[in-house]
Protein backbone atom coordinates (compact mmCIF):
# COMPACT_ATOMS: atom_id res chain seq x y z
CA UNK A 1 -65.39 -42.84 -20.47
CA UNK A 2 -64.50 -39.18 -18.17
CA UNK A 3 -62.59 -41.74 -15.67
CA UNK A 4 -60.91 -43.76 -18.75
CA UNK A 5 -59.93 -40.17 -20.43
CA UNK A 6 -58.87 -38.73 -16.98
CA UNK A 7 -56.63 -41.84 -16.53
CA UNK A 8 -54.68 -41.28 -20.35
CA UNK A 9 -54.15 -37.97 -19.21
CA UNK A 10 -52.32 -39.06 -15.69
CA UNK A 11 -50.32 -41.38 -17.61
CA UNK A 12 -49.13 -39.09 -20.17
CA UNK A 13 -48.42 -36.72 -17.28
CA UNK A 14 -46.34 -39.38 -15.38
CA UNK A 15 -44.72 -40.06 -18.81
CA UNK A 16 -43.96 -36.53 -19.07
CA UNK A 17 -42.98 -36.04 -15.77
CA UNK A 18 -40.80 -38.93 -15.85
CA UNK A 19 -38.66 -38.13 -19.14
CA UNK A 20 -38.24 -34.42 -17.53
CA UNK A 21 -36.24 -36.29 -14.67
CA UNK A 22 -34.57 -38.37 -16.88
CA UNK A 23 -33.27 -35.29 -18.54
CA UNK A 24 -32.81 -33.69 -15.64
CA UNK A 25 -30.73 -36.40 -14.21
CA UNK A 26 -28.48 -36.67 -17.04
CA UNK A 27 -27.60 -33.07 -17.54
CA UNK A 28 -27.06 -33.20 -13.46
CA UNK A 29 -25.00 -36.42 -13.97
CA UNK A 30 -22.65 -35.19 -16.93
CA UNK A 31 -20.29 -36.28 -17.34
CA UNK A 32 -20.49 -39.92 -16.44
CA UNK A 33 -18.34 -41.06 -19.45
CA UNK A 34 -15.13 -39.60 -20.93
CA UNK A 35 -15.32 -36.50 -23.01
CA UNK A 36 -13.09 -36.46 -26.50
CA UNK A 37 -11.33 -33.42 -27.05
CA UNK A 38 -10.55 -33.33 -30.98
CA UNK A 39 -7.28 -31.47 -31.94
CA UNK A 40 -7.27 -30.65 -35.82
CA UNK A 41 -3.76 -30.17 -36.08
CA UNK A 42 -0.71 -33.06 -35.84
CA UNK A 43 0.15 -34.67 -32.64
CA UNK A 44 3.58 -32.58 -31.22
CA UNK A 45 2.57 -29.20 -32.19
CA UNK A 46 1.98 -26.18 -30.26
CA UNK A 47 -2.32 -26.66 -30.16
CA UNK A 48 -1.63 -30.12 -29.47
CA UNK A 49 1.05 -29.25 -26.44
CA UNK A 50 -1.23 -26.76 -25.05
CA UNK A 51 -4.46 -29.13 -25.00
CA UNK A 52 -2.59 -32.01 -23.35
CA UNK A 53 -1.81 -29.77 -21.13
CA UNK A 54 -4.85 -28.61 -19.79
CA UNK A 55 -6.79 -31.86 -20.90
CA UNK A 56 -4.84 -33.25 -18.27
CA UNK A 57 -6.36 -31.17 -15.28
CA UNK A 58 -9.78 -30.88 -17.13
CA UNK A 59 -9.92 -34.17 -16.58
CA UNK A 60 -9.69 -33.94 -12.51
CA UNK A 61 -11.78 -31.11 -12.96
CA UNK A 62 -14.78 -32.91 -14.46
CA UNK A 63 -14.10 -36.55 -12.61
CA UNK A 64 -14.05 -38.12 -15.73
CA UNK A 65 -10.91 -38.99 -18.61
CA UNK A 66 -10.24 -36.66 -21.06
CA UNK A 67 -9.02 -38.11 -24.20
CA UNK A 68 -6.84 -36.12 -26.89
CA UNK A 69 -8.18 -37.29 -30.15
CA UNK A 70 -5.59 -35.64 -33.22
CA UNK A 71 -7.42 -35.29 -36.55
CA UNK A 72 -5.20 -33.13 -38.81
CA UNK A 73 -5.51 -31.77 -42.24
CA UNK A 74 -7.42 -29.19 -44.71
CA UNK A 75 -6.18 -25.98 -41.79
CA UNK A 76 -8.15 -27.43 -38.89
CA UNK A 77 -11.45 -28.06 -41.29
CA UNK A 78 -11.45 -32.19 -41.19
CA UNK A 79 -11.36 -32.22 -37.92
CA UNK A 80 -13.48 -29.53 -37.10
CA UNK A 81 -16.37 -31.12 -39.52
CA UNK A 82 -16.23 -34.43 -37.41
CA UNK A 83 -16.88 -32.28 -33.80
CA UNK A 84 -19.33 -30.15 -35.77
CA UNK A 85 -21.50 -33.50 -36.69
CA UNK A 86 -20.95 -34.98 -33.32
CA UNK A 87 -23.77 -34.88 -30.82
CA UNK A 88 -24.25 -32.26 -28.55
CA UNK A 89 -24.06 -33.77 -25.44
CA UNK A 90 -20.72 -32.47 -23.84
CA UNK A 91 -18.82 -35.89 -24.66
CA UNK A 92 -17.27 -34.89 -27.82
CA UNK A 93 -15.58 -31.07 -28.24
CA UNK A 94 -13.88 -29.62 -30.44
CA UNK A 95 -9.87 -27.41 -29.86
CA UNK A 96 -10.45 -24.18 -32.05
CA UNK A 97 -7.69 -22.17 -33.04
CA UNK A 98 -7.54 -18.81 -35.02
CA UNK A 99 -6.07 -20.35 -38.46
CA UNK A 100 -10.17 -21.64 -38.96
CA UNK A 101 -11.27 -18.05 -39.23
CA UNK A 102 -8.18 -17.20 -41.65
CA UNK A 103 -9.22 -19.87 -44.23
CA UNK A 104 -12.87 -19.12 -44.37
CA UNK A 105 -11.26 -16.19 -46.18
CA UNK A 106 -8.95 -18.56 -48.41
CA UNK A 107 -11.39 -21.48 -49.47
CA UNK A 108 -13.18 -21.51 -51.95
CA UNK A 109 -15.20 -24.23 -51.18
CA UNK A 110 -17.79 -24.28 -47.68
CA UNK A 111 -15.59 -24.62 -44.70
CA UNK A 112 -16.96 -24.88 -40.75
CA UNK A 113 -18.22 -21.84 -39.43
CA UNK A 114 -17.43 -21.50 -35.69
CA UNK A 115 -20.19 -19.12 -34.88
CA UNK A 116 -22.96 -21.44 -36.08
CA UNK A 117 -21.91 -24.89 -35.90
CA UNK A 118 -19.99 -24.72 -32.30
CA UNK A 119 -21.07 -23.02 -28.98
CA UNK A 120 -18.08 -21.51 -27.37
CA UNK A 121 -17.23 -23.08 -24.23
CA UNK A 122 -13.84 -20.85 -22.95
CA UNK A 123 -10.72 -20.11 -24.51
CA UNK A 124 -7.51 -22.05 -23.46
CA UNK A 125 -4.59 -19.92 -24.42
CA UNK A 126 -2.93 -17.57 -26.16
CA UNK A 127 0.45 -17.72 -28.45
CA UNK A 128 2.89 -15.29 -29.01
CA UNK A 129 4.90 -15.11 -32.10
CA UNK A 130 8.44 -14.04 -32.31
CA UNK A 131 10.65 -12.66 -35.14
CA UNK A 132 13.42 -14.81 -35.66
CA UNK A 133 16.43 -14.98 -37.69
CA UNK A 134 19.89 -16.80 -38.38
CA UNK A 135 22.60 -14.99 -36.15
CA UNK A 136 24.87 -14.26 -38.68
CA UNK A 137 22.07 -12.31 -40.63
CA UNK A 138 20.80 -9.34 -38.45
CA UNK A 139 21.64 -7.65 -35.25
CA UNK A 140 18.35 -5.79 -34.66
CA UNK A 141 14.98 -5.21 -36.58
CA UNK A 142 16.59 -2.13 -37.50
CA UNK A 143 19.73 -3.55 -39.12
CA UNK A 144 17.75 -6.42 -40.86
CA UNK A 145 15.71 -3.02 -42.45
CA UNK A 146 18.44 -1.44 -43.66
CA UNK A 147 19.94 -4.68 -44.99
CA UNK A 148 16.76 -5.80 -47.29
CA UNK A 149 16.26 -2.14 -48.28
CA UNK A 150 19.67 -2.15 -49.68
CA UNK A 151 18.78 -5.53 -51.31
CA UNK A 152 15.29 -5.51 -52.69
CA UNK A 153 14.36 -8.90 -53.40
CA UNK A 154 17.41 -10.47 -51.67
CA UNK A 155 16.59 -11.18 -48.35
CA UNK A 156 13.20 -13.96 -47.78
CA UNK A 157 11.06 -14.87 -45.10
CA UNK A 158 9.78 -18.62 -44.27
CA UNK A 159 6.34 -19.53 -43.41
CA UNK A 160 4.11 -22.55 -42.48
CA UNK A 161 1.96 -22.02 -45.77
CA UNK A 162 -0.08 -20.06 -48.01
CA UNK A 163 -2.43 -18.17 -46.12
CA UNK A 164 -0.91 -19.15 -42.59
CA UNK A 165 -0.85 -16.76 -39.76
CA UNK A 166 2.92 -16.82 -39.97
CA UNK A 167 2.38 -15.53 -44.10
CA UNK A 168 0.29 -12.83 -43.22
CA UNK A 169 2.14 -11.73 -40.24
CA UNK A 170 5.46 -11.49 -43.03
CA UNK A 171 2.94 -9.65 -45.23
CA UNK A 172 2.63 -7.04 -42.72
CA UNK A 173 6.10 -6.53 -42.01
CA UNK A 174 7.00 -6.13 -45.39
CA UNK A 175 4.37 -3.62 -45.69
CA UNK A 176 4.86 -1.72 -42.45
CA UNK A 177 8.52 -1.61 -42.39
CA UNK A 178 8.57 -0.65 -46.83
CA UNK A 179 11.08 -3.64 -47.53
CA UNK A 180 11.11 -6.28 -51.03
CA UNK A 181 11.48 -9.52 -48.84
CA UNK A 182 10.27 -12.89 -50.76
CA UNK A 183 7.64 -15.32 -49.25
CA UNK A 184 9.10 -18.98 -48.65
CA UNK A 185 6.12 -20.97 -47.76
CA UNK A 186 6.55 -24.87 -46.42
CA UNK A 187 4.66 -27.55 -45.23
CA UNK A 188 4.86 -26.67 -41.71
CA UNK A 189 7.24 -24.51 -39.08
CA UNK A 190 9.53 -27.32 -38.39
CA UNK A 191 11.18 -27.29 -42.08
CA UNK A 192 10.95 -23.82 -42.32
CA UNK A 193 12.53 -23.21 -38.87
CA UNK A 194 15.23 -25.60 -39.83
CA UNK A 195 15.90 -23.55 -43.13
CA UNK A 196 16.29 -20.72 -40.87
CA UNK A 197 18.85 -22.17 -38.71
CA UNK A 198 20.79 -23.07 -41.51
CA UNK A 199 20.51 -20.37 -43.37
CA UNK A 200 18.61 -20.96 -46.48
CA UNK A 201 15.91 -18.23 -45.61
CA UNK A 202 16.96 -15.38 -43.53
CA UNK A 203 13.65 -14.96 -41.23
CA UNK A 204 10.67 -16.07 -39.84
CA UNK A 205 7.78 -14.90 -37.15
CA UNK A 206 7.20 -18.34 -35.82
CA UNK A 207 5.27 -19.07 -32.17
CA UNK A 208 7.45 -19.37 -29.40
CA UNK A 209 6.50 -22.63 -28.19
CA UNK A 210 8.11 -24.41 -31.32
CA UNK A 211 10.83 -21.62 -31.50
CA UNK A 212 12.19 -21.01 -27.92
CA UNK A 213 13.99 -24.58 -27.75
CA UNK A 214 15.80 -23.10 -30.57
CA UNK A 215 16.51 -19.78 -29.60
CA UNK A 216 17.78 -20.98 -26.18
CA UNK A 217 20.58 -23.27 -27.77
CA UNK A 218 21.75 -19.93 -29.61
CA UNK A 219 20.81 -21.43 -33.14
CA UNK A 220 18.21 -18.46 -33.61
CA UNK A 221 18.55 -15.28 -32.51
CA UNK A 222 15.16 -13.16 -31.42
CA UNK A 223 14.61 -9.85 -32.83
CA UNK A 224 11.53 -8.66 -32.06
CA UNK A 225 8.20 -10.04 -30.50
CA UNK A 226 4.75 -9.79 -32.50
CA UNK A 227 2.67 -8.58 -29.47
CA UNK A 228 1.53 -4.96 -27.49
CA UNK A 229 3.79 -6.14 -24.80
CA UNK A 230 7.09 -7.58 -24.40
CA UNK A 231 6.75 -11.53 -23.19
CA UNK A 232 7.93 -12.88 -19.74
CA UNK A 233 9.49 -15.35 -21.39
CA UNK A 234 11.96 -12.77 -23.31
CA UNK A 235 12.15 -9.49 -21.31
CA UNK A 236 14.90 -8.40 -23.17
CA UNK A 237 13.40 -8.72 -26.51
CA UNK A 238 11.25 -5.41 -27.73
CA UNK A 239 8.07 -5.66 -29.61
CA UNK A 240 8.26 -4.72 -33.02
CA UNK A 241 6.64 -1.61 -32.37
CA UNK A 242 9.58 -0.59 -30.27
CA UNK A 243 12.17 -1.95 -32.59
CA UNK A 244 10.92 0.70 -35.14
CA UNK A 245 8.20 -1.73 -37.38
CA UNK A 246 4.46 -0.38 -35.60
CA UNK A 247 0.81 -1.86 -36.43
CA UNK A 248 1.90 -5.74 -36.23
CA UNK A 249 0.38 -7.04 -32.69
CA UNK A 250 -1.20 -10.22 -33.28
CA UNK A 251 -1.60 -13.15 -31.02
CA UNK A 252 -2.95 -16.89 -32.27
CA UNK A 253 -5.55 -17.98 -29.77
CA UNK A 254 -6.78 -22.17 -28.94
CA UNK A 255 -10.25 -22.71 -27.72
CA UNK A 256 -12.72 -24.85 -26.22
CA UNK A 257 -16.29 -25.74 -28.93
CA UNK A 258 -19.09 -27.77 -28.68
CA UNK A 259 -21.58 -28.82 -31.26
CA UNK A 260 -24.12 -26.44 -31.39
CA UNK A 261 -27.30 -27.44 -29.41
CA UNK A 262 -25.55 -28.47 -26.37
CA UNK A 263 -27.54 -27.76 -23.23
CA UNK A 264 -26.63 -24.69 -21.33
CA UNK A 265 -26.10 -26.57 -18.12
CA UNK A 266 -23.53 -28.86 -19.65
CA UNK A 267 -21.72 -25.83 -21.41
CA UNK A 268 -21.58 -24.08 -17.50
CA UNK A 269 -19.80 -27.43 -16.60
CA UNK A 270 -17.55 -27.70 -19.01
CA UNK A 271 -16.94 -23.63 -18.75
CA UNK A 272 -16.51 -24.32 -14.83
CA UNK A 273 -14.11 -27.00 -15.56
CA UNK A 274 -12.06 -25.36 -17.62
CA UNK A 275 -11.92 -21.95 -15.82
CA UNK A 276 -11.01 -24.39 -12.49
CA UNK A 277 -8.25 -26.18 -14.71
CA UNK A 278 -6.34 -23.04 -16.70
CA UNK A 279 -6.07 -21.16 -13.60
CA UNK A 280 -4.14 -24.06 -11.35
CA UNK A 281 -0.71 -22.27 -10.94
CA UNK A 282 0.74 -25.79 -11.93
CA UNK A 283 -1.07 -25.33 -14.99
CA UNK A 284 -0.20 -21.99 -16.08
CA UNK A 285 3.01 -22.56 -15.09
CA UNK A 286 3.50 -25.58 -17.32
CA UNK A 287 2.18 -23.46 -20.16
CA UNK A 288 3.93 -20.37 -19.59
CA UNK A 289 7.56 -22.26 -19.76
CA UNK A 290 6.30 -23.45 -22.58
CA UNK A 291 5.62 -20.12 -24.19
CA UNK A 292 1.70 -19.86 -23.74
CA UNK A 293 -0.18 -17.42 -22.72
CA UNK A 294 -2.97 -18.95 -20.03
CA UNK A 295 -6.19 -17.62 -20.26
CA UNK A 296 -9.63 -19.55 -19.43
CA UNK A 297 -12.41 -17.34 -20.61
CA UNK A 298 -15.84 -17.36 -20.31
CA UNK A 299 -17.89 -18.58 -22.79
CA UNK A 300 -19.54 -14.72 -23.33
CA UNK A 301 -15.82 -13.88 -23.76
CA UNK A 302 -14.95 -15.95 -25.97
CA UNK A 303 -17.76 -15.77 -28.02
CA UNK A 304 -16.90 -12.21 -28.31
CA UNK A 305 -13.33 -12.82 -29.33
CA UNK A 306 -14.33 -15.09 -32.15
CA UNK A 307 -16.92 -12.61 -33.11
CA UNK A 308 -14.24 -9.93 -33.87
CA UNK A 309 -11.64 -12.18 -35.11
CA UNK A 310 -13.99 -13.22 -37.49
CA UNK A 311 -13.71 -9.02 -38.94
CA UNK A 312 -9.96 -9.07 -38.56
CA UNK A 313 -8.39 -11.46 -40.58
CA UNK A 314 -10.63 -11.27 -44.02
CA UNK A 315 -9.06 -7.73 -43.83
CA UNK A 316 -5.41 -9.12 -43.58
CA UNK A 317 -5.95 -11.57 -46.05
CA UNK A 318 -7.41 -8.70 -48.35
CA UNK A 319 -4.44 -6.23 -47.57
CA UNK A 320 -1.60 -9.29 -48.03
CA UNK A 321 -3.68 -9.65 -51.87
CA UNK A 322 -4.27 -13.10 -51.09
CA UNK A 323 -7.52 -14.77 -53.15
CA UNK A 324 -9.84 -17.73 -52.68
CA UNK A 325 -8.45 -20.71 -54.15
């Protein structure tokens, strides 16, 4: 019986031993299939430009395809859910982006929470956003002051939607610089950018990716950047806090998730990865004519940028009066 009882206990111990290695060997082997990268915005705009980007070299980085998969809709939340209920194994990730934090302040129903559903892997970019209007309608920030504060009410800014970075960026202004300017929300920044150029709205604080195509042709002039520091990309153009307008510095920001519960080892990877891919000078080069910011952050440091972002924005959707819906 001691024999018979000694020789359960060996095979439970090789069984053990056995499924250790197997784990092992599969967190060592990762990836060995390719890893989906889900964008939850359309195909074509600026989260989607910057992941392609990088997906691109992530992809020689890891030794393994790296597939864009676009699931739009609901501000980032449909596609978000689908990453969060993926399985944590490294092969399916999710591209976060600051507009998720800014409706958890808007819904009124549950939306994904990034601090407890994802881990944070690294963050990709940064975007700048620029204010922008028709060149017949201002010469400066200051002129475009004096103009709306000698037409309260006449003068309106366009944004991507209700509750969009763009609309609470325009909040701001209105509030920092003491002008009556009207909100003008669309489905999007195309239309409203195209509203600009012909004149139908008077200004906007889009991101430069979509709006320096634009402001290169000469069909939008820029007056001011929404950053602490004047962009490489526009040297000439002050910040708003030079052009007269202080406390509006904001910056969007796109970032790598996993479902929460994926192994530490395969998180390093993907960190690693990433890191290796952002800082290629092909690659920041790429996104820097295209009006990004590179970055490739840790995971601690972007776990620490979500964590205050996440105490930012309920505050600017409280000052810009904006409720659940």
């Amino acid at each position: 019986m001691k024999s018979q009882t000694q020789g359960r206990h060996k095979m439970l111990g090789a069984i053990g031993l056995a499924v250790m290695m197997a784990g092992a060997w599969a967190q060592g082997s990762y990836p060995n299939h390719p890893v989906k990268l889900i964008v939850p915005w359309p195909a074509g705009g600026s989260v989607d430009m910057a992941t392609r980007v990088v997906a691109e070299q992530l992809a020689v980085s890891l030794g393994q395809p790296v597939v864009v998969d676009n699931r739009p809709g609901a501000a980032g939340n449909i596609g978000a859910a689908a990453a969060a209920k993926a399985a944590p194994d490294g092969y399916t990730l999710l591209v976060a982006t600051t507009p998720m934090i800014i409706n958890r302040s808007l819904s009124g129903s549950p939306t994904v929470d990034l601090s407890r559903e994802f881990a944070p892997i690294g963050q990709l970019v940064s975007l700048n956003y620029v204010m922008v209007v028709n060149p017949a309608v201002a010469s400066s920030v200051k002129d475009l002051v004096a103009k709306a504060k000698a037409q309260p009410g006449r003068y309106s800014y366009a944004s991507s939607g209700p509750g969009t970075q763009l609309h609470l960026i325009g909040e701001s202004f209105k509030r920092q610089a003491g002008v009556d300017i009207v909100h003008a929300p669309y489905k999007g920044a195309p239309p409203a950018l195209a509203d600009v150029v012909g004149g139908h709205v008077q200004l906007m604080f889009p991101g430069l990716p979509v709006a320096e195509p634009l402001l290169r042709s000469g069909q939008l002039k820029a007056l001011a950047v929404v950053s602490k520091h004047r962009l490489p990309q526009l040297p000439d153009v002050p910040t708003l806090a030079e052009a007269g307008v202080p406390g509006i510095d904001t910056t969007e920001w796109y970032g790598l998730v996993a479902p929460a519960g994926t192994p530490p080892q395969i998180i390093a990877r993907l960190s690693q990865a990433l890191t290796s891919a952002v800082g290629k000078p092909a690659v920041r080069e790429r996104l820097t004519s295209q009006g990004f910011e590179p970055v490739g952050s840790t995971p601690q440091a972007f776990a620490g940028l979500i964590e205050a972002e996440q105490k930012v924005w309920p505050l600017a959707v409280r000052r810009a009066g904006l409720k659940p819906e």
